[in-house]
C-alpha atoms as a PDB file:
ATOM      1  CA  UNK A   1       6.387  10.073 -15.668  1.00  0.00           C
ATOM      2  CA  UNK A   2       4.005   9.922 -13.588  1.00  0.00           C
ATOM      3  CA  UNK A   3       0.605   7.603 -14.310  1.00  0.00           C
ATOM      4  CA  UNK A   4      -1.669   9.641 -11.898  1.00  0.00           C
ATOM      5  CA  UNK A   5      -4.665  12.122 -13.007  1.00  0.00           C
ATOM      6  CA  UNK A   6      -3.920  15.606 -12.246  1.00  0.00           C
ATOM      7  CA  UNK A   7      -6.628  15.421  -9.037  1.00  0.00           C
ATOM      8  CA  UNK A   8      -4.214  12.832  -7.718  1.00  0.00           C
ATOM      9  CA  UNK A   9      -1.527  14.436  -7.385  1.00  0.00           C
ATOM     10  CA  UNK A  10       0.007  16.532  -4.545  1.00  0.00           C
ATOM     11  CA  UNK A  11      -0.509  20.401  -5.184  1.00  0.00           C
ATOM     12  CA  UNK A  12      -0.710  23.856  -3.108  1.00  0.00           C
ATOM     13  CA  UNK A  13      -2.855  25.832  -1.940  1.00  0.00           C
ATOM     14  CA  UNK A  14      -0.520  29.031  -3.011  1.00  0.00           C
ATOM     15  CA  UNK A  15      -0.853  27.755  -6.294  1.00  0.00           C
ATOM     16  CA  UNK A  16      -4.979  27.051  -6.584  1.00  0.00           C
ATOM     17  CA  UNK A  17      -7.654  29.701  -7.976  1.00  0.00           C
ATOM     18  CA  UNK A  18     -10.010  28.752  -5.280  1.00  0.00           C
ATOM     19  CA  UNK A  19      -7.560  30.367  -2.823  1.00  0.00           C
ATOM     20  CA  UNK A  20      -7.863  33.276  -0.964  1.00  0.00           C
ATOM     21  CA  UNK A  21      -4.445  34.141   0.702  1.00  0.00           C
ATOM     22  CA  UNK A  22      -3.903  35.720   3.939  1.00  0.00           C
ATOM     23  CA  UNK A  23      -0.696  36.234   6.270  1.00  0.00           C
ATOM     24  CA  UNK A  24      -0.747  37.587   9.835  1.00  0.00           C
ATOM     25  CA  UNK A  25       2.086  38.840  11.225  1.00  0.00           C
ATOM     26  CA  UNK A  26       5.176  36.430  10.059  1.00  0.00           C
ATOM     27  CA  UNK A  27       3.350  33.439  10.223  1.00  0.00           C
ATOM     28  CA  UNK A  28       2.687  31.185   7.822  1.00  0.00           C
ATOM     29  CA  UNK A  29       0.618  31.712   4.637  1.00  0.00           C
ATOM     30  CA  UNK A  30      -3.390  30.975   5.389  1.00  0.00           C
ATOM     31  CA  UNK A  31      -5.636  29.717   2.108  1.00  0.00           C
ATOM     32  CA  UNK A  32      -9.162  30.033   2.409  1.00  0.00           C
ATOM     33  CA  UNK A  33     -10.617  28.226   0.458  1.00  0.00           C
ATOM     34  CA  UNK A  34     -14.399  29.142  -1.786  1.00  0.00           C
ATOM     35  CA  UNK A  35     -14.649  26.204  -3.504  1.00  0.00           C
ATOM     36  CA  UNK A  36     -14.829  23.984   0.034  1.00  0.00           C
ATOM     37  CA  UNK A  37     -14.965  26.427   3.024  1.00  0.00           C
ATOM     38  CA  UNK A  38     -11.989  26.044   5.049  1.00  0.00           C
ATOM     39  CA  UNK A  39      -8.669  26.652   5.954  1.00  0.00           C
ATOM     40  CA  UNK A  40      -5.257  25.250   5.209  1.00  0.00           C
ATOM     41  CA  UNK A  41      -1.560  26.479   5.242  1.00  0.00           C
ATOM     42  CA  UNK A  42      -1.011  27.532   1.701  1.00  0.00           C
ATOM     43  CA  UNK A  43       2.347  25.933   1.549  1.00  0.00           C
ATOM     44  CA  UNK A  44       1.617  22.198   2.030  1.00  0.00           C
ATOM     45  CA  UNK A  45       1.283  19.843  -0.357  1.00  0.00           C
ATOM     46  CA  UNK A  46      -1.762  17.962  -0.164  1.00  0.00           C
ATOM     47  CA  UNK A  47      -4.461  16.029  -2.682  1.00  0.00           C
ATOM     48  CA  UNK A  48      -7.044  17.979  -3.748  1.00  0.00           C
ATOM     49  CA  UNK A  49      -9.951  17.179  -6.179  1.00  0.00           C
ATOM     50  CA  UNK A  50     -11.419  20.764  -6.428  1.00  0.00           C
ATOM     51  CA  UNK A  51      -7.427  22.189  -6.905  1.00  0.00           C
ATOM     52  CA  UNK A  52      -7.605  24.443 -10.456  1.00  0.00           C
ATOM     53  CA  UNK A  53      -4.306  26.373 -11.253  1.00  0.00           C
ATOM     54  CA  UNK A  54      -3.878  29.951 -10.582  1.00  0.00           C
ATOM     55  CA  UNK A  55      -3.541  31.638 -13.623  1.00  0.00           C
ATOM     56  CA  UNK A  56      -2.077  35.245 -12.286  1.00  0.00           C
ATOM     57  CA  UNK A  57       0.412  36.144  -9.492  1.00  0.00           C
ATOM     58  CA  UNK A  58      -1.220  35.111  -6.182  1.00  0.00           C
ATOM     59  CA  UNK A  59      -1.697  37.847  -3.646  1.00  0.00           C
ATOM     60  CA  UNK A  60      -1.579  38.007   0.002  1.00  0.00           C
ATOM     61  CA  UNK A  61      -3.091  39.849   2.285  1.00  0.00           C
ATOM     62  CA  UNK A  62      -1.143  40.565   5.080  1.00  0.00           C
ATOM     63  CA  UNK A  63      -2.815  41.685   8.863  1.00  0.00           C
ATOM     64  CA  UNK A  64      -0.951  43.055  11.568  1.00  0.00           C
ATOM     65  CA  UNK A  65      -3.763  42.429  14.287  1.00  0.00           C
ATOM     66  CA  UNK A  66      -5.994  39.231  14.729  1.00  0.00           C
ATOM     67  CA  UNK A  67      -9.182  41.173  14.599  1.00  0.00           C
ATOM     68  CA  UNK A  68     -10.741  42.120  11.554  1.00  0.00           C
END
C-alpha cells in the first residue's frame, strides 16, 4: 500500500478531465491539456498535481491532415 498522496503518484493523461485528446494519423495519442496549457503523449505515466480523474469514456479526436 502505497504511503503517497494521490498528486504523487504516477497517472495519465488518457485518464485526466483536464484532457483534451487528439490522434493524427496512427500516431500516438496527444493530451492537451486546459488546466496547464500544453502538450503531452496521453499514454505516459507521469506526476501531476493538477491530474483529476475522468469520470466518462475519454474521446479522441482523430485528424487525417496536420492542418486544422
Amino acid at each position: 500500500m502505497s504511503t503517497r498522496p494521490e498528486q504523487d503518484s504516477f497517472v495519465t493523461c488518457m485518464t485526466c478531465k483536464w484532457a483534451t485528446l487528439m490522434q493524427w494519423f496512427e500516431n500516438p495519442v496527444v493530451a492537451q491539456c486546459t488546466a496547464k496549457g500544453d502538450r503531452q503523449v496521453a499514454a505516459s505515466r507521469r506526476i501531476c498535481k493538477e491530474y483529476k480523474k475522468r469520470q466518462d469514456e475519454p474521446q479522441i479526436q482523430h485528424f487525417d491532415s496536420y492542418q486544422q
